[in-house]
N, C-alpha and C. Protein backbone atom coordinates (compact mmCIF):
# COMPACT_ATOMS: atom_id res chain seq x y z
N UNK A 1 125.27 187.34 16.31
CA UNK A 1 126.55 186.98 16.87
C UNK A 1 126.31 186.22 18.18
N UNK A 2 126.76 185.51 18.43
CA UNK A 2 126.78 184.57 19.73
C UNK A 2 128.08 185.01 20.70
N UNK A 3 127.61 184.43 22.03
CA UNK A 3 128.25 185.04 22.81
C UNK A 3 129.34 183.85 23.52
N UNK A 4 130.32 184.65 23.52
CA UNK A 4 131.70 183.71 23.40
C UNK A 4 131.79 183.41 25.17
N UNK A 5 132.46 182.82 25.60
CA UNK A 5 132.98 181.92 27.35
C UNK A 5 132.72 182.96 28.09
N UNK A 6 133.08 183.82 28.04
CA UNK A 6 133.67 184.89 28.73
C UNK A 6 132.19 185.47 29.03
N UNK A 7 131.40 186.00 28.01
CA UNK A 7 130.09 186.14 28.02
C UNK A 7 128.98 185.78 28.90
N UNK A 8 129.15 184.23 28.55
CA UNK A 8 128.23 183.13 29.04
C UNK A 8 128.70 183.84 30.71
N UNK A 9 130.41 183.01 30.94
CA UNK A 9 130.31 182.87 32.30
C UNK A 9 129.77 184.04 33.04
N UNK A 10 129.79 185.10 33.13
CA UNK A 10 129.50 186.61 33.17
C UNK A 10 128.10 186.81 33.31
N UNK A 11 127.51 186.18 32.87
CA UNK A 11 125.88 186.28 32.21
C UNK A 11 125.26 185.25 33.11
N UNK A 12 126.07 184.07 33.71
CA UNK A 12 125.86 182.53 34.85
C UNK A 12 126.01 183.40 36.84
N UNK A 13 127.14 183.93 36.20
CA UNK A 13 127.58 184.61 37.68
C UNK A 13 126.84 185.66 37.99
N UNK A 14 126.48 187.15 36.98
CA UNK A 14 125.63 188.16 37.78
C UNK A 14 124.32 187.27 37.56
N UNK A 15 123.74 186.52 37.22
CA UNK A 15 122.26 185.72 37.42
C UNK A 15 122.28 185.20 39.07
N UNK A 16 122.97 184.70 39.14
CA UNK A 16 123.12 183.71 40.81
C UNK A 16 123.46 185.08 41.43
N UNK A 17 124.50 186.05 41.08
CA UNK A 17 125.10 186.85 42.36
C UNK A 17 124.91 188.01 42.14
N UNK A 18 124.63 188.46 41.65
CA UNK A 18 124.29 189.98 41.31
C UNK A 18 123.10 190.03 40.77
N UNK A 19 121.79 189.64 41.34
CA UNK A 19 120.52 189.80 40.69
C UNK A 19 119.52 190.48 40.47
N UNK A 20 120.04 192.12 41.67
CA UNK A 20 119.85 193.13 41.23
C UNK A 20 119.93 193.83 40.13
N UNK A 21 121.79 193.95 39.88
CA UNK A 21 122.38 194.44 38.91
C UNK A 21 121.70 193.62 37.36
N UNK A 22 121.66 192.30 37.77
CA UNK A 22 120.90 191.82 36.33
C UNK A 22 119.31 191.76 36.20
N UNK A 23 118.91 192.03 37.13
CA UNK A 23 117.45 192.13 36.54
C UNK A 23 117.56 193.79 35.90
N UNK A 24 118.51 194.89 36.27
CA UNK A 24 118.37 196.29 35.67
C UNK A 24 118.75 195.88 34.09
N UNK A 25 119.30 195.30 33.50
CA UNK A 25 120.15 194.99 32.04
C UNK A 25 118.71 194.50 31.23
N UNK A 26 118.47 195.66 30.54
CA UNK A 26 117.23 195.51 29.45
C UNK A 26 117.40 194.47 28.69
N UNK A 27 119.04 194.31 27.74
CA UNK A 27 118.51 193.36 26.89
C UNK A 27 120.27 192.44 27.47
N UNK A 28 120.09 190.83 27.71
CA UNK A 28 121.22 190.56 28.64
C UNK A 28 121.77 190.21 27.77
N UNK A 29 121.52 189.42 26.53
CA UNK A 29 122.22 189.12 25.38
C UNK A 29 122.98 189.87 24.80
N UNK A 30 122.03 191.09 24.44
CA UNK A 30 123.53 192.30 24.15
C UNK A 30 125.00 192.08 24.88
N UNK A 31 124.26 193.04 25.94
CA UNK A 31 125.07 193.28 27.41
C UNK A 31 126.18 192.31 27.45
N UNK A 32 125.67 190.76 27.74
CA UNK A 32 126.70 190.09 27.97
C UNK A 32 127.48 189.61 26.60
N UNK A 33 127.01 189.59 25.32
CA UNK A 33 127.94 189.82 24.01
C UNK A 33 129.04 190.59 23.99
N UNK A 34 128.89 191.68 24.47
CA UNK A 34 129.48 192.76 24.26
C UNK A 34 130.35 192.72 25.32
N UNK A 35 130.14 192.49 26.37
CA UNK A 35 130.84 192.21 27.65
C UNK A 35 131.88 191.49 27.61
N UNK A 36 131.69 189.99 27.10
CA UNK A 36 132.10 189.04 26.72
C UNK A 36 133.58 189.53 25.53
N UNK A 37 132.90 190.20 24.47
CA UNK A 37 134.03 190.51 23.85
C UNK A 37 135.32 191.12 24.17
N UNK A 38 134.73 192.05 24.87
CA UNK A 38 135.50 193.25 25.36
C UNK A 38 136.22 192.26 26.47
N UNK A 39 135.66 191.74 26.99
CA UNK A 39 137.06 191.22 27.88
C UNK A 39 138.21 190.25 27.15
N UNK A 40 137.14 189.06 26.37
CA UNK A 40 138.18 188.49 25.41
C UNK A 40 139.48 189.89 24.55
N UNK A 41 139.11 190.95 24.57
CA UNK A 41 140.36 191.98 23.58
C UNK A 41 141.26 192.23 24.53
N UNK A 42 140.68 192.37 25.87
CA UNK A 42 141.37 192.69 26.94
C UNK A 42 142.17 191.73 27.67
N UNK A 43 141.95 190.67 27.58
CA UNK A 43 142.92 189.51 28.03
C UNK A 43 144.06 189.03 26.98
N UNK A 44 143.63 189.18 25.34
CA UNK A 44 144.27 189.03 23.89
C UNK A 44 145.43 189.77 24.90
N UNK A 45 145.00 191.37 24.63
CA UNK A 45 145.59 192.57 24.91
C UNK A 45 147.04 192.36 25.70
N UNK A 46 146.33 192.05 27.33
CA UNK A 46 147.40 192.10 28.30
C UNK A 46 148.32 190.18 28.27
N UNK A 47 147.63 189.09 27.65
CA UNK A 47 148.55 188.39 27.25
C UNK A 47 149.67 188.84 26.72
N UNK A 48 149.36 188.95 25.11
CA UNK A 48 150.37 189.35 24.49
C UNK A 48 151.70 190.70 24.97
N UNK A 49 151.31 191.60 26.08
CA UNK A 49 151.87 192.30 26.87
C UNK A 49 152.80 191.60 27.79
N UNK A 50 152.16 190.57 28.35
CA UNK A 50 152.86 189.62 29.40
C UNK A 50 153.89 188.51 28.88
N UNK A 51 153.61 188.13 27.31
CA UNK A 51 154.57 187.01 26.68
C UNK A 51 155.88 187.89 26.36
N UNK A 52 155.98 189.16 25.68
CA UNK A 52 156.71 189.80 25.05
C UNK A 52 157.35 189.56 24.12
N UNK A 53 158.35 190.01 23.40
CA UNK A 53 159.03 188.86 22.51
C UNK A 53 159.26 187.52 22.34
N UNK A 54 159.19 187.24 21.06
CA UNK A 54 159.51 185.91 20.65
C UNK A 54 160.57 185.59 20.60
N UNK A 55 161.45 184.64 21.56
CA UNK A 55 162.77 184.24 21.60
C UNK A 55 163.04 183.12 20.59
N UNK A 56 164.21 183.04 19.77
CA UNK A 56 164.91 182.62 18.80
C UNK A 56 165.57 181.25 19.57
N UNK A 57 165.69 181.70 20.48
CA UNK A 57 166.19 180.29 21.37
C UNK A 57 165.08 179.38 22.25
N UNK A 58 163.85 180.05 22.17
CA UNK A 58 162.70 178.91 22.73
C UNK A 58 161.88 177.68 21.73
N UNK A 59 162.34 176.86 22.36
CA UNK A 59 161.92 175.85 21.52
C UNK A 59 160.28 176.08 20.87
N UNK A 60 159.53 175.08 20.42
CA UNK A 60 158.05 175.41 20.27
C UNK A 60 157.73 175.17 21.54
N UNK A 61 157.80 174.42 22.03
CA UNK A 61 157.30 173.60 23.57
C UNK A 61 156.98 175.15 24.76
N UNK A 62 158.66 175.48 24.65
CA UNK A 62 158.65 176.80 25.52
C UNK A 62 157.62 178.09 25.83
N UNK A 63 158.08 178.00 24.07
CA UNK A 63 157.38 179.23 23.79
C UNK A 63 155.25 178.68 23.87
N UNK A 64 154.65 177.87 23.41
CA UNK A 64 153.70 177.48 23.94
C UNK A 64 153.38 177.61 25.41
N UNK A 65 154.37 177.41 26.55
CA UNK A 65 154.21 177.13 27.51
C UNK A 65 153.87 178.84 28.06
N UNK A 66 154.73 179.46 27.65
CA UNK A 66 154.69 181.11 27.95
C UNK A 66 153.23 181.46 27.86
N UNK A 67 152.71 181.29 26.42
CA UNK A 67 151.89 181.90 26.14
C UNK A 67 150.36 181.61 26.93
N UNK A 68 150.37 179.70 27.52
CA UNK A 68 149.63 179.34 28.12
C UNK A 68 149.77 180.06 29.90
N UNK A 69 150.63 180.38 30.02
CA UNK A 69 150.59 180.83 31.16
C UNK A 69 150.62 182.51 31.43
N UNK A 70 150.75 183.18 30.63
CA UNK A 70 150.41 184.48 30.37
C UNK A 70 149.00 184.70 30.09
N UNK A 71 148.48 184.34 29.39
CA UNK A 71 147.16 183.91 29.28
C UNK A 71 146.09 183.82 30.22
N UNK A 72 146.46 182.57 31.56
CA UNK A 72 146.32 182.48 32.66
C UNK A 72 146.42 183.54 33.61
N UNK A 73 147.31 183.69 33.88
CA UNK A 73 147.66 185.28 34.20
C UNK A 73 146.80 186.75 33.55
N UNK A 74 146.57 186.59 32.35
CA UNK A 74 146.00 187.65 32.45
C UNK A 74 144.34 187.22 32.48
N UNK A 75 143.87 186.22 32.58
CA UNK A 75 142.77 185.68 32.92
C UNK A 75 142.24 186.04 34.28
N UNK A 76 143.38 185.57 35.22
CA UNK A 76 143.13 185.73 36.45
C UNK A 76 143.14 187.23 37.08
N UNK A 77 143.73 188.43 36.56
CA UNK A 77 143.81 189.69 36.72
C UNK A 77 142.41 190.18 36.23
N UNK A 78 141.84 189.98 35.10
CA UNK A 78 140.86 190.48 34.58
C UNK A 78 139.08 190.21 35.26
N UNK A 79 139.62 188.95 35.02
CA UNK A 79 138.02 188.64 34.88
C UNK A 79 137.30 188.19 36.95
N UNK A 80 138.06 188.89 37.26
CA UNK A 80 137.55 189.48 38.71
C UNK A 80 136.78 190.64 38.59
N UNK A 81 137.27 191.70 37.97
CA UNK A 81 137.10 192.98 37.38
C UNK A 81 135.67 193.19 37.27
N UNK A 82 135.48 192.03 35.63
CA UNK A 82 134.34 192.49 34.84
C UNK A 82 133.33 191.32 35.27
N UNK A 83 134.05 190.32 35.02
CA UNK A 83 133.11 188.92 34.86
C UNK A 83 132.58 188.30 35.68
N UNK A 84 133.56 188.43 36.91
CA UNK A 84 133.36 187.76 38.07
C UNK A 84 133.05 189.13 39.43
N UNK A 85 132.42 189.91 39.49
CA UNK A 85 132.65 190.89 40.36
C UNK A 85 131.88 189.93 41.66
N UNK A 86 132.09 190.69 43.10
CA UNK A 86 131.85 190.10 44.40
C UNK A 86 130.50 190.32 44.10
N UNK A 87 129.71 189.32 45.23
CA UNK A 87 128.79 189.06 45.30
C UNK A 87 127.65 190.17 45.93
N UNK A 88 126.41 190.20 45.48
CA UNK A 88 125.58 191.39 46.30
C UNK A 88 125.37 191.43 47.27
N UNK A 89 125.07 191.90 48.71
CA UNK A 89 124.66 191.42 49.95
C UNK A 89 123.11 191.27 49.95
N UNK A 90 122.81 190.47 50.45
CA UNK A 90 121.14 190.38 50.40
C UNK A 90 120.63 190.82 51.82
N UNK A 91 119.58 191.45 51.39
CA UNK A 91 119.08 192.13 52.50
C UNK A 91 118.71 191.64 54.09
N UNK A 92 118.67 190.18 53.69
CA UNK A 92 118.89 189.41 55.23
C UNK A 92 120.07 189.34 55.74
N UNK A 93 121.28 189.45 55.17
CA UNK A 93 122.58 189.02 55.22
C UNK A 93 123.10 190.34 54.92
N UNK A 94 122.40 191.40 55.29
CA UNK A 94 123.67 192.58 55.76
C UNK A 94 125.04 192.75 55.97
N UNK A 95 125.41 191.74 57.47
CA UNK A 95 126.55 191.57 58.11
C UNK A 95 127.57 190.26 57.28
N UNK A 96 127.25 190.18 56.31
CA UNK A 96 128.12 189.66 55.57
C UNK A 96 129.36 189.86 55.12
N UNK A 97 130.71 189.55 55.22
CA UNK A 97 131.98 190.21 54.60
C UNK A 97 132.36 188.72 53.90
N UNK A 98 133.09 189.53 52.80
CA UNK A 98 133.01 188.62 51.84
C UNK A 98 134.66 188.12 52.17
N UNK A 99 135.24 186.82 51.90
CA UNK A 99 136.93 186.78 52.45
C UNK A 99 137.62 187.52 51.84
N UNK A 100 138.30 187.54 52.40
CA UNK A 100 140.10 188.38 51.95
C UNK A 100 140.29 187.71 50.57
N UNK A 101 141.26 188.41 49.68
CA UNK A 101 141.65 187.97 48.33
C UNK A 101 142.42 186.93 48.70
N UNK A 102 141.80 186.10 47.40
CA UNK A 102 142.26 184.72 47.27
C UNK A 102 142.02 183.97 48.38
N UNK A 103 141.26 184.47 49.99
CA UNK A 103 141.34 183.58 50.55
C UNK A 103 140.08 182.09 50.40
N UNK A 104 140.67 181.03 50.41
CA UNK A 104 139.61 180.23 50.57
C UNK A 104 139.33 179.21 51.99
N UNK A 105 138.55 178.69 51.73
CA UNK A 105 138.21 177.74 53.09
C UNK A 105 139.05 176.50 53.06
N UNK A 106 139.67 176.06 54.39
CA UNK A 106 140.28 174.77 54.03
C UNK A 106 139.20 173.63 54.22
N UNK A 107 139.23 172.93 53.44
CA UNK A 107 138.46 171.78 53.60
C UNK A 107 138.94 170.39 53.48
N UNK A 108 138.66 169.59 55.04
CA UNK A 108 139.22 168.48 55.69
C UNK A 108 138.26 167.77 55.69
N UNK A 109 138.79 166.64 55.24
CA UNK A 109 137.92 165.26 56.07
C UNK A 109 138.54 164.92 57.12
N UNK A 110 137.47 164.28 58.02
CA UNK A 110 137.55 163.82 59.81
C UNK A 110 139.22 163.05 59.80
N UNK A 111 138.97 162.26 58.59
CA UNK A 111 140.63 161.74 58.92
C UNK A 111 142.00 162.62 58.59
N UNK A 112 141.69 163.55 58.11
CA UNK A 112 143.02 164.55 57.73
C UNK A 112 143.35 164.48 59.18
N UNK A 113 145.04 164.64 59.59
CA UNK A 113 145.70 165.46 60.69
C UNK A 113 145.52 166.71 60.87
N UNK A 114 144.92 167.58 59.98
CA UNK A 114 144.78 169.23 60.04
C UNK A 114 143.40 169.28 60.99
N UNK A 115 142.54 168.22 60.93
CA UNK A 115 141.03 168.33 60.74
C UNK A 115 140.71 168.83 62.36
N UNK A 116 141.07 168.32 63.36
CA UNK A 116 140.72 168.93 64.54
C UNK A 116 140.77 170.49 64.88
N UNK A 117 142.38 171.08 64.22
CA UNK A 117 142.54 172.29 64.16
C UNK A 117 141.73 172.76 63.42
N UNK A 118 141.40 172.47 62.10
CA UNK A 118 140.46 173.70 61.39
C UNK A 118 139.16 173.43 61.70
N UNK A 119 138.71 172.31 62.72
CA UNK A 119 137.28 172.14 63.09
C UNK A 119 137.16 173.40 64.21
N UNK A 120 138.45 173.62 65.25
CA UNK A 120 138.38 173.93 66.17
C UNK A 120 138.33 175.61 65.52
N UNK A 121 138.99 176.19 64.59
CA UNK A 121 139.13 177.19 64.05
C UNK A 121 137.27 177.56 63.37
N UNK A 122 136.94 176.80 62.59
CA UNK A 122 135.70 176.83 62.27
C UNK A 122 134.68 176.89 63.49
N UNK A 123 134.78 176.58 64.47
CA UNK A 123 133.74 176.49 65.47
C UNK A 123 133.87 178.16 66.16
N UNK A 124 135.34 178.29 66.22
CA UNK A 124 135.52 179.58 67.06
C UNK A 124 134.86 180.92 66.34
N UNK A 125 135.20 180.67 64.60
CA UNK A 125 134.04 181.42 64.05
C UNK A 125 132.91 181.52 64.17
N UNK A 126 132.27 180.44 64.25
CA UNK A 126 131.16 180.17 64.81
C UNK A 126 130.41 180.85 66.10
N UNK A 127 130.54 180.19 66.80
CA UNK A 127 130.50 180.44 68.16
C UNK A 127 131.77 181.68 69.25
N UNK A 128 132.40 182.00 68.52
CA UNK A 128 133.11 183.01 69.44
C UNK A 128 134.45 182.06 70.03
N UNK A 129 135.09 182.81 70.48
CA UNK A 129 136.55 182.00 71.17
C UNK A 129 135.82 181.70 72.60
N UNK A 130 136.11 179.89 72.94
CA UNK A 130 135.96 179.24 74.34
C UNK A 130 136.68 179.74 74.92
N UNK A 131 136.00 179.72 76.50
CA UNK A 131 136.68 180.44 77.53
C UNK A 131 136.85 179.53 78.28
N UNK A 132 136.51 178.55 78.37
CA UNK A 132 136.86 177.03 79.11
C UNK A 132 136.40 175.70 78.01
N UNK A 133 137.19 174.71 79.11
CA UNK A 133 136.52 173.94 78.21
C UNK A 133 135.57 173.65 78.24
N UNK A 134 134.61 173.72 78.95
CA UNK A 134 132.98 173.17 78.71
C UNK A 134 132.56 172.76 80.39
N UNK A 135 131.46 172.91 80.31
CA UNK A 135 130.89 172.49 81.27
C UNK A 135 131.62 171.22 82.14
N UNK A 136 132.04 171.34 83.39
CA UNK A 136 132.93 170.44 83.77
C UNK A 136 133.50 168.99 82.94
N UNK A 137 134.30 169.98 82.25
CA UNK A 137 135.13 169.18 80.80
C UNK A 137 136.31 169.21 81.37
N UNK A 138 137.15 167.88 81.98
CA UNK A 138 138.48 167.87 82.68
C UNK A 138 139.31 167.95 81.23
N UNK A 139 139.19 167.50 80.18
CA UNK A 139 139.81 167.44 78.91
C UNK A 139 139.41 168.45 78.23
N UNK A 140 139.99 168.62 76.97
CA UNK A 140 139.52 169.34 75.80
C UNK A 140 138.72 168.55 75.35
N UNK A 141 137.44 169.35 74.72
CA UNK A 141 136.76 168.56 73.66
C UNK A 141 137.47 168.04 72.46
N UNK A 142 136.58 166.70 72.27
CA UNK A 142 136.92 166.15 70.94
C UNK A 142 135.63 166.30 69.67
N UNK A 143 135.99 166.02 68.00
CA UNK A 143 135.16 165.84 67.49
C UNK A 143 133.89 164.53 67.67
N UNK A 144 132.83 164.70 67.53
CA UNK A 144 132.02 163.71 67.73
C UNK A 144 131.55 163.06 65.89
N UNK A 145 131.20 162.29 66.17
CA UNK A 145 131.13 161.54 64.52
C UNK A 145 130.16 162.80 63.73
N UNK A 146 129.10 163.65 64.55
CA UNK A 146 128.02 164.54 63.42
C UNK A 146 129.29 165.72 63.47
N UNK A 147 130.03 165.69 64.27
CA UNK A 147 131.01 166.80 63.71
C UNK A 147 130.94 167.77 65.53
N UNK A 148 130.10 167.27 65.90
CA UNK A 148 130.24 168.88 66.87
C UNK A 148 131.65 168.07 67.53
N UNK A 149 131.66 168.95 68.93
CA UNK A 149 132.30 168.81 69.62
C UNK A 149 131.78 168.58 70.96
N UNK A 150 132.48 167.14 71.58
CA UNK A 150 132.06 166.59 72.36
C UNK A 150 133.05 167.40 73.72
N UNK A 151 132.40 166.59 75.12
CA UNK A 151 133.04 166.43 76.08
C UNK A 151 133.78 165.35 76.53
């Protein structure tokens, strides 16, 4: 039997991020077969939970549209769970916290209008919150073309 999306991806992700947990898995082909399935029954499962009845008044279009997005939905509930679990901390990287749900990074180019603020936000992570502006800096710093921040 071959191992269906769900499998694979599962089997891609604990390799890169969990490589503890996958070097313990004797045989990974099983493991992630089986893995793989079981979530495919479990997403079948809570789709069809999430579409509910078939309405007499939804066109085909509609009713397609439901099912693609229930689907989605129960995609996105699940396969955090099994498939996608957080990442391991590695032993250099102790002090690691992984972001808040769903949060992601914004990412700007130099010409976005956002880009100074989330440079300035990214740096403060970085480096801690400025307590001045800089070494006799009559202005605020600006970005410099490699990205830091100038005087």
């Amino acid at each position: 039997m071959s191992m269906n999306r769900y499998g694979v991806k599962a089997q891609r992700h604990w390799a890169r991020w969990l490589p503890r947990q996958y070097a313990a898995i004797s045989d990974p082909e099983s493991f992630f077969t089986t893995l793989g399935e079981e979530v495919a029954r479990r997403i079948d499962d809570l789709t069809d939970e999430l579409v509910g009845e078939i309405r007499q008044s939804d066109s085909y279009l509609a009713h397609v549209g439901r099912l693609f997005a229930a689907r989605a939905i129960a995609e996105e509930l699940i396969l955090p769970q099994r498939v996608l679990p957080d990442p391991e901390l590695a032993a250099d990287n102790q002090d690691y916290v992984p972001p808040e749900s769903g949060e992601r990074p914004m990412v700007v180019e130099h010409d976005h209008p956002s880009w100074a603020e989330v440079n300035a936000e990214q740096q403060e992570r970085i480096h801690g919150p400025a307590t001045d502006l800089g070494q006799g800096c009559q202005r605020p710093a600006e970005p410099s073309i490699s990205g830091a921040l100038a005087c």
